[in-house]
Protein backbone atom coordinates (compact mmCIF):
# COMPACT_ATOMS: atom_id res chain seq x y z
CA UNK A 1 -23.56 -8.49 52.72
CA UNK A 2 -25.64 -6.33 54.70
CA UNK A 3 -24.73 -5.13 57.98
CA UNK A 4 -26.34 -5.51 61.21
CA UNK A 5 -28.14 -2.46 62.58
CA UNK A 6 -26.24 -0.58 65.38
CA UNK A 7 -27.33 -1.76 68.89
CA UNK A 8 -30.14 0.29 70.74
CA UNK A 9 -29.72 1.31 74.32
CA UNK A 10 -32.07 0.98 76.91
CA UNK A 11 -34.93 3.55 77.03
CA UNK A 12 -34.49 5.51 80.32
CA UNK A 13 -37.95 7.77 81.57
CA UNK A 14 -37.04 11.65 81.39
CA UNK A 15 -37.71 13.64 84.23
CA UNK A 16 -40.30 15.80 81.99
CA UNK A 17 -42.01 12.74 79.45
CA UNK A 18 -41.87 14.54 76.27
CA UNK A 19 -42.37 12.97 73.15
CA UNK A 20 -39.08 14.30 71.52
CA UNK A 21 -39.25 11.32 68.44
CA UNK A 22 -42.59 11.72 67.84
CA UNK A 23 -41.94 15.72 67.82
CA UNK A 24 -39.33 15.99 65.82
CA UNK A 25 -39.82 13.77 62.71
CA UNK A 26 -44.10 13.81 62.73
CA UNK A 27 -43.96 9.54 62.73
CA UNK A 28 -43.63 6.70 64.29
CA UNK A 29 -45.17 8.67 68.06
CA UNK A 30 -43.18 6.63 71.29
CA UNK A 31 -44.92 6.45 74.66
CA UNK A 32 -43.92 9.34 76.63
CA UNK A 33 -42.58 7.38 79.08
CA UNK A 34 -40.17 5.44 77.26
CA UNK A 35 -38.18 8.31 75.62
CA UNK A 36 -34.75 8.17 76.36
CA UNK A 37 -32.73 10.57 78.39
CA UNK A 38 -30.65 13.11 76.70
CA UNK A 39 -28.23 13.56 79.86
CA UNK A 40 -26.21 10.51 79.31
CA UNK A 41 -26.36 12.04 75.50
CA UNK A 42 -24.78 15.41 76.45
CA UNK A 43 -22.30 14.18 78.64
CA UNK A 44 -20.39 13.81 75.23
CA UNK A 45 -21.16 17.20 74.20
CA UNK A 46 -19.12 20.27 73.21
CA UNK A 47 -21.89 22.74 72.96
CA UNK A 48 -25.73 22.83 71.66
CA UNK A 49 -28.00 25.60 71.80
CA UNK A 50 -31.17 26.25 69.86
CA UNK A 51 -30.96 28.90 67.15
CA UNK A 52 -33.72 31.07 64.92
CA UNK A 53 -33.08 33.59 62.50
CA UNK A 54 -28.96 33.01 62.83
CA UNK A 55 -29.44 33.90 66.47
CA UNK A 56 -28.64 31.91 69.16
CA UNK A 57 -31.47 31.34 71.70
CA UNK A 58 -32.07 31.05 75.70
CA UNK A 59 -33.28 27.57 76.63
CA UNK A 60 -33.86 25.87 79.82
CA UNK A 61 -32.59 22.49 78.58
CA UNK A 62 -32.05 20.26 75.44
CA UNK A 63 -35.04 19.05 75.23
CA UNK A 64 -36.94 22.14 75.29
CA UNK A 65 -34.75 23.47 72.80
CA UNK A 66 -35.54 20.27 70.60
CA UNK A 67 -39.40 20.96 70.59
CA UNK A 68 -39.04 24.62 70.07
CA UNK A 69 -37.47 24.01 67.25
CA UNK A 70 -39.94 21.95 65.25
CA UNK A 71 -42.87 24.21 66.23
CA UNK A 72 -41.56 27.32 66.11
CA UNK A 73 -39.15 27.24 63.26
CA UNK A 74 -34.70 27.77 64.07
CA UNK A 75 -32.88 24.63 64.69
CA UNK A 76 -30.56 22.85 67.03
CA UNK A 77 -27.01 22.46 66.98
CA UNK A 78 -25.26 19.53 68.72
CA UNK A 79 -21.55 19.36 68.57
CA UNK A 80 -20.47 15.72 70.12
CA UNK A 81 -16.93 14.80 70.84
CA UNK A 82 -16.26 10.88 70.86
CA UNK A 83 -19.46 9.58 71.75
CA UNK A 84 -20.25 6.16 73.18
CA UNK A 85 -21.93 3.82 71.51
CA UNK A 86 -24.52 3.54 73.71
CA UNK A 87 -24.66 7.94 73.53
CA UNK A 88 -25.25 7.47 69.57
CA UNK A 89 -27.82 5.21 70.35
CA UNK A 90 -29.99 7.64 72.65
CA UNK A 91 -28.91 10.19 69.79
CA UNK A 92 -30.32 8.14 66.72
CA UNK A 93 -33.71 7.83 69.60
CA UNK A 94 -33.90 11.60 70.20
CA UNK A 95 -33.75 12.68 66.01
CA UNK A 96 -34.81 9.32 64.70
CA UNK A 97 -32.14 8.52 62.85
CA UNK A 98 -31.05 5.36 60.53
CA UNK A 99 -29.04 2.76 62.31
CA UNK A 100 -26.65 2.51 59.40
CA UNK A 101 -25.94 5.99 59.79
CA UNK A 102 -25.04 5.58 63.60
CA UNK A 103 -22.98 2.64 62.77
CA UNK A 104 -21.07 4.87 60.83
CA UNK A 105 -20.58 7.72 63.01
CA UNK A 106 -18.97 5.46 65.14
CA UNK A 107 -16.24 4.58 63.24
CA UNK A 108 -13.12 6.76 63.50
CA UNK A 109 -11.94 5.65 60.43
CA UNK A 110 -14.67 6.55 58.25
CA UNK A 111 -14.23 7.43 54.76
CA UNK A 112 -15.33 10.78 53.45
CA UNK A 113 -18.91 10.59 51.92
CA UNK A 114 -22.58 12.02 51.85
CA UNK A 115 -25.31 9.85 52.06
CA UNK A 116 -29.22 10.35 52.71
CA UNK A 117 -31.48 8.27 55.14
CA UNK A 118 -34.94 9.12 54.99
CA UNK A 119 -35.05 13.00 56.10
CA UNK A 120 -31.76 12.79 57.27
CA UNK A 121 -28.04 13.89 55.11
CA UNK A 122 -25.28 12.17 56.65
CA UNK A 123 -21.79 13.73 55.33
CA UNK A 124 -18.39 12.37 56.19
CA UNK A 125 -14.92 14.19 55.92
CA UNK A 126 -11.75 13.69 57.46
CA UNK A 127 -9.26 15.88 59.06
CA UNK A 128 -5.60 17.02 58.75
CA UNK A 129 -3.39 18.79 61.21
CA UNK A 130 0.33 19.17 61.69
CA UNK A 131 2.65 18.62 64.44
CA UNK A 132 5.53 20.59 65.14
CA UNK A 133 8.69 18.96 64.77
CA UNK A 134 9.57 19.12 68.31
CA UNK A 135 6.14 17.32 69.36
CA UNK A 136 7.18 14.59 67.41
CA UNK A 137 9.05 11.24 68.66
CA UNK A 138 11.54 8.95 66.94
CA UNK A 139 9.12 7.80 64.09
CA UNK A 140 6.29 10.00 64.79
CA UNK A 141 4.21 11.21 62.37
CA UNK A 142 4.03 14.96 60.88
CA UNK A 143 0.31 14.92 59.96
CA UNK A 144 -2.20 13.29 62.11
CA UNK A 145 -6.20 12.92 61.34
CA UNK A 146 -9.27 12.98 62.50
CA UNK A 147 -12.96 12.07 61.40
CA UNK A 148 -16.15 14.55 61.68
CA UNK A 149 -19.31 13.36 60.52
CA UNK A 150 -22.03 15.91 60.02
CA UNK A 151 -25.49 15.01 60.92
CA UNK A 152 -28.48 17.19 58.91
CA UNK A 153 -31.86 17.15 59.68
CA UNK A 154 -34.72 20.42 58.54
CA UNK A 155 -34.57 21.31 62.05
CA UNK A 156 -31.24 19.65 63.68
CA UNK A 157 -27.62 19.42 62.66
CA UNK A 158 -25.01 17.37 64.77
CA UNK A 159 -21.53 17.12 64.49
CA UNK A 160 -19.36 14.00 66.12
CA UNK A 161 -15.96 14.24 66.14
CA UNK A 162 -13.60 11.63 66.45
CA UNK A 163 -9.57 12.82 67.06
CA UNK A 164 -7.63 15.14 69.16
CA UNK A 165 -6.86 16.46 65.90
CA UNK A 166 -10.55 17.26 64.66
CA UNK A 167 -11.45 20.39 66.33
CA UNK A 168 -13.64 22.66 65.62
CA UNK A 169 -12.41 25.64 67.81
CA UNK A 170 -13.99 28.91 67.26
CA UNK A 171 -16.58 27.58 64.31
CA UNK A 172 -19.76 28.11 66.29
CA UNK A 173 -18.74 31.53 67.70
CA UNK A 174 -17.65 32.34 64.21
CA UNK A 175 -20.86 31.54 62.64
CA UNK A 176 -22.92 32.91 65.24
CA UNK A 177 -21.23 36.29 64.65
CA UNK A 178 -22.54 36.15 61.42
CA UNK A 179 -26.15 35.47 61.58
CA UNK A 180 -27.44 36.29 58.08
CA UNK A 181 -25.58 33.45 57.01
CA UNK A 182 -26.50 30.83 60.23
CA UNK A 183 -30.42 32.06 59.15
CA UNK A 184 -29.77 29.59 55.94
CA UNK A 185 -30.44 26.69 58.26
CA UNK A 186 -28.29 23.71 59.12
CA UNK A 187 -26.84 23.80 55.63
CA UNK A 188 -25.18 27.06 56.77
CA UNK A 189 -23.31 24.44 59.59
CA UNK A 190 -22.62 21.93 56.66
CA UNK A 191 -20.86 24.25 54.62
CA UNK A 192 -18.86 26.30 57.47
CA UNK A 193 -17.31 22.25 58.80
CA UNK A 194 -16.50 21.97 55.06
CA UNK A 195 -15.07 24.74 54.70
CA UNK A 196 -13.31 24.53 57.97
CA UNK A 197 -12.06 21.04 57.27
CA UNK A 198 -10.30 22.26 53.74
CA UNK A 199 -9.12 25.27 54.92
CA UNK A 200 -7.26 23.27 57.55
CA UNK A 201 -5.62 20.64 54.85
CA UNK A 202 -4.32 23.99 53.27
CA UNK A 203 -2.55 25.01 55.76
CA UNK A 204 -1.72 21.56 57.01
CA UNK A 205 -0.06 21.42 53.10
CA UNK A 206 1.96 24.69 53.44
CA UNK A 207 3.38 23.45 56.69
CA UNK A 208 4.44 20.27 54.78
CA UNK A 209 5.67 22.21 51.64
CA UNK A 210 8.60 24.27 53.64
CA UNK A 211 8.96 20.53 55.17
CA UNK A 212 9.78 19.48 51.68
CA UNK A 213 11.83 22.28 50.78
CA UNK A 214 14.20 21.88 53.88
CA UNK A 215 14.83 18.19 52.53
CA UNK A 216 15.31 19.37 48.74
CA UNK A 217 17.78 22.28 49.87
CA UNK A 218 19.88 19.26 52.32
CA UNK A 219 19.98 16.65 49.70
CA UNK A 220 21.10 18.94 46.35
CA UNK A 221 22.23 21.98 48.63
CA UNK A 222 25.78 22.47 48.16
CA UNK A 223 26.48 20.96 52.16
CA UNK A 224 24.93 17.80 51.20
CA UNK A 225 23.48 15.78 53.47
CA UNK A 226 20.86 12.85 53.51
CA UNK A 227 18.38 12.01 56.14
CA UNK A 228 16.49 8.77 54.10
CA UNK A 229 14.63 8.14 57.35
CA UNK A 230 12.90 11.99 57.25
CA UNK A 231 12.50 11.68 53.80
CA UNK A 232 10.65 8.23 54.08
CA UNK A 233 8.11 9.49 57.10
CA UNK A 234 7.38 12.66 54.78
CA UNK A 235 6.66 10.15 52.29
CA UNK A 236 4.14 8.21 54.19
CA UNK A 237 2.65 11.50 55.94
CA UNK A 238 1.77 12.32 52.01
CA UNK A 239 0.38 8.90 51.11
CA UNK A 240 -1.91 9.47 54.04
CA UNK A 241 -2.81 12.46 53.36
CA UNK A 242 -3.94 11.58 50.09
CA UNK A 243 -6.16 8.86 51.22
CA UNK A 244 -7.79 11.50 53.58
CA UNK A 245 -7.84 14.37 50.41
CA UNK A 246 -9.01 12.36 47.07
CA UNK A 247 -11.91 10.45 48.57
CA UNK A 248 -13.39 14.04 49.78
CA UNK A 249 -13.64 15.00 45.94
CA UNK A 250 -16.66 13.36 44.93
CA UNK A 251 -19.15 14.41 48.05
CA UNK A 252 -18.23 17.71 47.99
CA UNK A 253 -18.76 18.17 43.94
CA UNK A 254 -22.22 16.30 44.58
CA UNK A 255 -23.07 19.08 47.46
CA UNK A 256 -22.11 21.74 44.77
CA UNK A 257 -23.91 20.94 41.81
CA UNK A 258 -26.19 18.35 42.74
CA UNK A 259 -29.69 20.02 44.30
CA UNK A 260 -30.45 18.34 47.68
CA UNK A 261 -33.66 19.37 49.86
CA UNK A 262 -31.81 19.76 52.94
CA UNK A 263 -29.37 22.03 51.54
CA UNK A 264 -30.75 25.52 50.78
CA UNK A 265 -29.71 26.86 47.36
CA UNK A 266 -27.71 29.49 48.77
CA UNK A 267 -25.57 27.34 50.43
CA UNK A 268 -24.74 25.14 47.12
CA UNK A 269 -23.25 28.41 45.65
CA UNK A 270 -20.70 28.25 48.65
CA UNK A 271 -19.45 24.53 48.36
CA UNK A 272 -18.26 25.03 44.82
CA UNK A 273 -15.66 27.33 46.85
CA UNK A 274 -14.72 24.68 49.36
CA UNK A 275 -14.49 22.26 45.87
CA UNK A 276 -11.89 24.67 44.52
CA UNK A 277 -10.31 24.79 47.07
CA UNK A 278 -9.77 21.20 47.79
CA UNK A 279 -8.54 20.78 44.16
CA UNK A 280 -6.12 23.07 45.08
CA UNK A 281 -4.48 21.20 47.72
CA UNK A 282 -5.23 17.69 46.06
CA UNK A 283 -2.62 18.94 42.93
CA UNK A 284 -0.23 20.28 45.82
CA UNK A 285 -0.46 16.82 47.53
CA UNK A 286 0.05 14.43 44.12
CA UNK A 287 3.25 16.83 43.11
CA UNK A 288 4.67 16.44 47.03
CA UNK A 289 4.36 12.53 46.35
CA UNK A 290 6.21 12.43 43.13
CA UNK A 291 8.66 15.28 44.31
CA UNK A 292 9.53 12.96 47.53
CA UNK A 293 9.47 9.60 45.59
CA UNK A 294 12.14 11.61 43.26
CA UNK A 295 13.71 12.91 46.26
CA UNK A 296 14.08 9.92 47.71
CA UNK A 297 15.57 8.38 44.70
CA UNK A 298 18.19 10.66 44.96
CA UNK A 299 19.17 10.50 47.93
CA UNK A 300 19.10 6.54 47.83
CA UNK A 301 21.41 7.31 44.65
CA UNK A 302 23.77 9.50 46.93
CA UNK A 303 23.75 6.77 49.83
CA UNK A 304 25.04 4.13 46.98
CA UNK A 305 27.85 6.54 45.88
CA UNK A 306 29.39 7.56 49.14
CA UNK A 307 28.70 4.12 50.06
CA UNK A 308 31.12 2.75 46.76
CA UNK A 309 33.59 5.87 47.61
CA UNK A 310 34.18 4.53 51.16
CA UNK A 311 34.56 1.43 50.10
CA UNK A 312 37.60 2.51 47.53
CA UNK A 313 39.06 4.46 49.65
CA UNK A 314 39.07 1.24 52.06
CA UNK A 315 40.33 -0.62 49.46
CA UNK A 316 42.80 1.73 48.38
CA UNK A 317 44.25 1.67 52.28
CA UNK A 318 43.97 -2.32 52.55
CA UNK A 319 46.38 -2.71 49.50
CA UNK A 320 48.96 -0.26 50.60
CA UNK A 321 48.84 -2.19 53.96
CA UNK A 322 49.00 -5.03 52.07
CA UNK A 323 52.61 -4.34 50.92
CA UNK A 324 54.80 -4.04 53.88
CA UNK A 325 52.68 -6.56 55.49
CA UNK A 326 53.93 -9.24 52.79
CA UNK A 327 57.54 -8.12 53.12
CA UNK A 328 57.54 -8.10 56.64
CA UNK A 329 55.98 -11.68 56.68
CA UNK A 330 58.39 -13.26 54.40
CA UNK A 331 61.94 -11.58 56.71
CA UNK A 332 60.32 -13.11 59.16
CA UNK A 333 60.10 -16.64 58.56
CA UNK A 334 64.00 -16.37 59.81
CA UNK A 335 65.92 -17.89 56.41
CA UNK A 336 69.93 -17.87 56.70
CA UNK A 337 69.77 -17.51 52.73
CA UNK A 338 67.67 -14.58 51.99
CA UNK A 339 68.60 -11.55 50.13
CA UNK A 340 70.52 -8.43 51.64
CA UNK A 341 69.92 -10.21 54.97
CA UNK A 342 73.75 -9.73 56.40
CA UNK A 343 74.34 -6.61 54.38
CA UNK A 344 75.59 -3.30 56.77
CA UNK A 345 72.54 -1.67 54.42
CA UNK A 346 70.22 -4.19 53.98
CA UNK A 347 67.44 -3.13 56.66
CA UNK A 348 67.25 0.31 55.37
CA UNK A 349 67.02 -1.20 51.58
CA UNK A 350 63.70 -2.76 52.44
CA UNK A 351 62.29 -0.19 54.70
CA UNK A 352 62.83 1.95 51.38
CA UNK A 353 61.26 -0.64 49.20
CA UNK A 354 58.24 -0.43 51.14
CA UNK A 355 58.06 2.80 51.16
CA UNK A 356 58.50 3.20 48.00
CA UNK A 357 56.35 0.62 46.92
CA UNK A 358 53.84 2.46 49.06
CA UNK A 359 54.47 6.25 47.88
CA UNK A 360 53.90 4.80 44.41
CA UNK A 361 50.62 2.95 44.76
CA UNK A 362 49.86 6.08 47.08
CA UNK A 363 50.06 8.25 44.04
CA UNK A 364 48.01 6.05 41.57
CA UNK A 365 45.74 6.03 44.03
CA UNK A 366 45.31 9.50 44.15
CA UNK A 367 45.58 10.31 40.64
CA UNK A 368 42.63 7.76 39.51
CA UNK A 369 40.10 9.34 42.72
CA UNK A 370 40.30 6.70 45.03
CA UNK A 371 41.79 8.57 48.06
């Protein structure tokens, strides 16, 4: 079933009427005076700035930088940070873009993928990051995520993150520093948030692998111990972070060796690198679920044993109880006719009968591993 098209806010007069729709995508021309604002829009935003050649460019405001753009070549960059419906509504007015795709970009839970609507890409990819182990509660989680979705246009690219955990700190000053490769056009942005994005679940899968390796060294280490609750979180941590891994596969392997017109050829070369190294960390993540799920096994295994070894040695303890219980309870139902009872030696006779008794199963005991 189809959905329903993503709500439109209401059309608010700029201050300076500039056709920004009609300038941007050559269609469809609005009235000036009902193209919507683009302050409410960059209230949500990180950073933007207009750039040509790879360098970034002095501009009085957005949507001067917008317009310079389409005539005289560069393109704008708009990083968003969880946006308002209602701000990726004036952003779908301002770059004409497909309500589906808003719709999407709304959703913090999206799953990775690339699609195209009209001249517009629209790429998907979620994020990884770790937590330190003292920043987590009882329960927490090791690995959180995030969502970025990457909007590309042949003279505009906007990111929207959703997530504390989705930054992209230091990717804009790190591109602009390089300039020959920001000159490629808002491909150039595509790749370095891919690239970001992977290079993150690599590290994010380190952290997790010495994680592991702590566990594996307490359960077979020769000071055994078992923490199934630890080992159970790690194991959901990795299911998650497989849902957020495998489903990045495909998109990235179409960027790489399927030829798109908003991504310049250049560019292609680079995502086969982010594809290897996602494969990388999607064999790292299937061996830390089987090595947990046989982890865990063990350790259940372990939990059973001591489990039956406390309960022998219970036993064991109960039936040597047992013994001068039942001798004590049958003196003491007070019988005149009961044996050794008016002997000089007959109380130290059965205070060595149960001691005896109890030595002896003592011994067996001990000799068969039960204490």
């Amino acid at each position: 079933m189809a959905r329903a098209p993503l709500a439109r806010s209401p059309r608010v007069p700029l201050t300076r009427t500039l056709p920004l729709r009609a300038v941007v995508n050559g269609r469809r021309p609005l009235p000036a005076t009902v193209v919507p604002s683009a302050l409410t829009l960059l209230d949500a935003a990180v950073d933007w700035a207009l750039y040509r050649e790879g360098v970034r460019q002095p501009t009085p405001d957005f949507d001067t930088a917008v317009l310079s753009a389409k005539d005289d070549g560069g393109f704008v960059w708009l990083g968003l940070h969880e946006p308002t419906t209602a701000q990726l509504a004036q952003l779908g007015e301002v770059f004409d873009l497909h309500p589906l795709a808003l719709e999407d970009a709304s959703n913090n839970r999206q799953r990775p993928k690339v699609e195209r609507y009209d001249d517009v890409m629209f790429f998907s990819l979620r994020t990884l990051a770790y937590r330190e182990s003292e920043d987590i509660g009882d329960g927490g989680d090791v690995v959180e995520t995030g969502v970025v979705m990457v909007f590309v246009g042949e003279h505009f690219v906007v990111t929207v993150r959703h997530g504390r955990h989705a930054s992209m700190t230091g990717l804009r000053r790190r591109l602009e520093c390089a300039p020959t490769q920001l000159a490629l056009g808002p491909s150039a942005v595509l790749h370095a948030v891919a690239d970001k994005v992977v290079d993150d679940y690599l590290a994010v899968v380190d952290a997790v692998n010495a994680d592991i390796e702590e566990i594996e060294n307490a359960v077979f280490g020769p000071r055994r111990t078992t923490d199934i609750e630890r080992i159970y979180q790690l194991k959901r941590d990795v299911i998650e972070m497989k849902r957020v891994v495998t489903p990045l596969a495909q998109p990235i392997h179409e960027l790489a060796e399927r030829p798109r017109r908003l991504i310049n050829p250049d560019i292609r070369e680079y995502f086969r690198d982010v594809e290897d190294h996602l494969a990388r960390v999607r064999e790292q993540v299937g061996s830390f679920d089987e090595l947990l799920t046989s982890i865990l096994q063990a350790g259940l295994a372990r939990l059973t044993v001591s489990e039956n070894e406390d309960m022998r040695k219970i036993s064991a303890w109960v039936a040597m109880a047992a013994v001068p219980t039942m001798i004590a309870g049958i003196y003491g139902m007070n019988f005149e006719h009961m044996p050794e009872l008016h002997s000089q030696w007959g109380y130290p006779m059965v205070l060595t009968l149960m001691f005896g008794v109890c030595g002896g199963m003592f011994r067996g005991f001990k000799r068969n591993g039960w204490l």
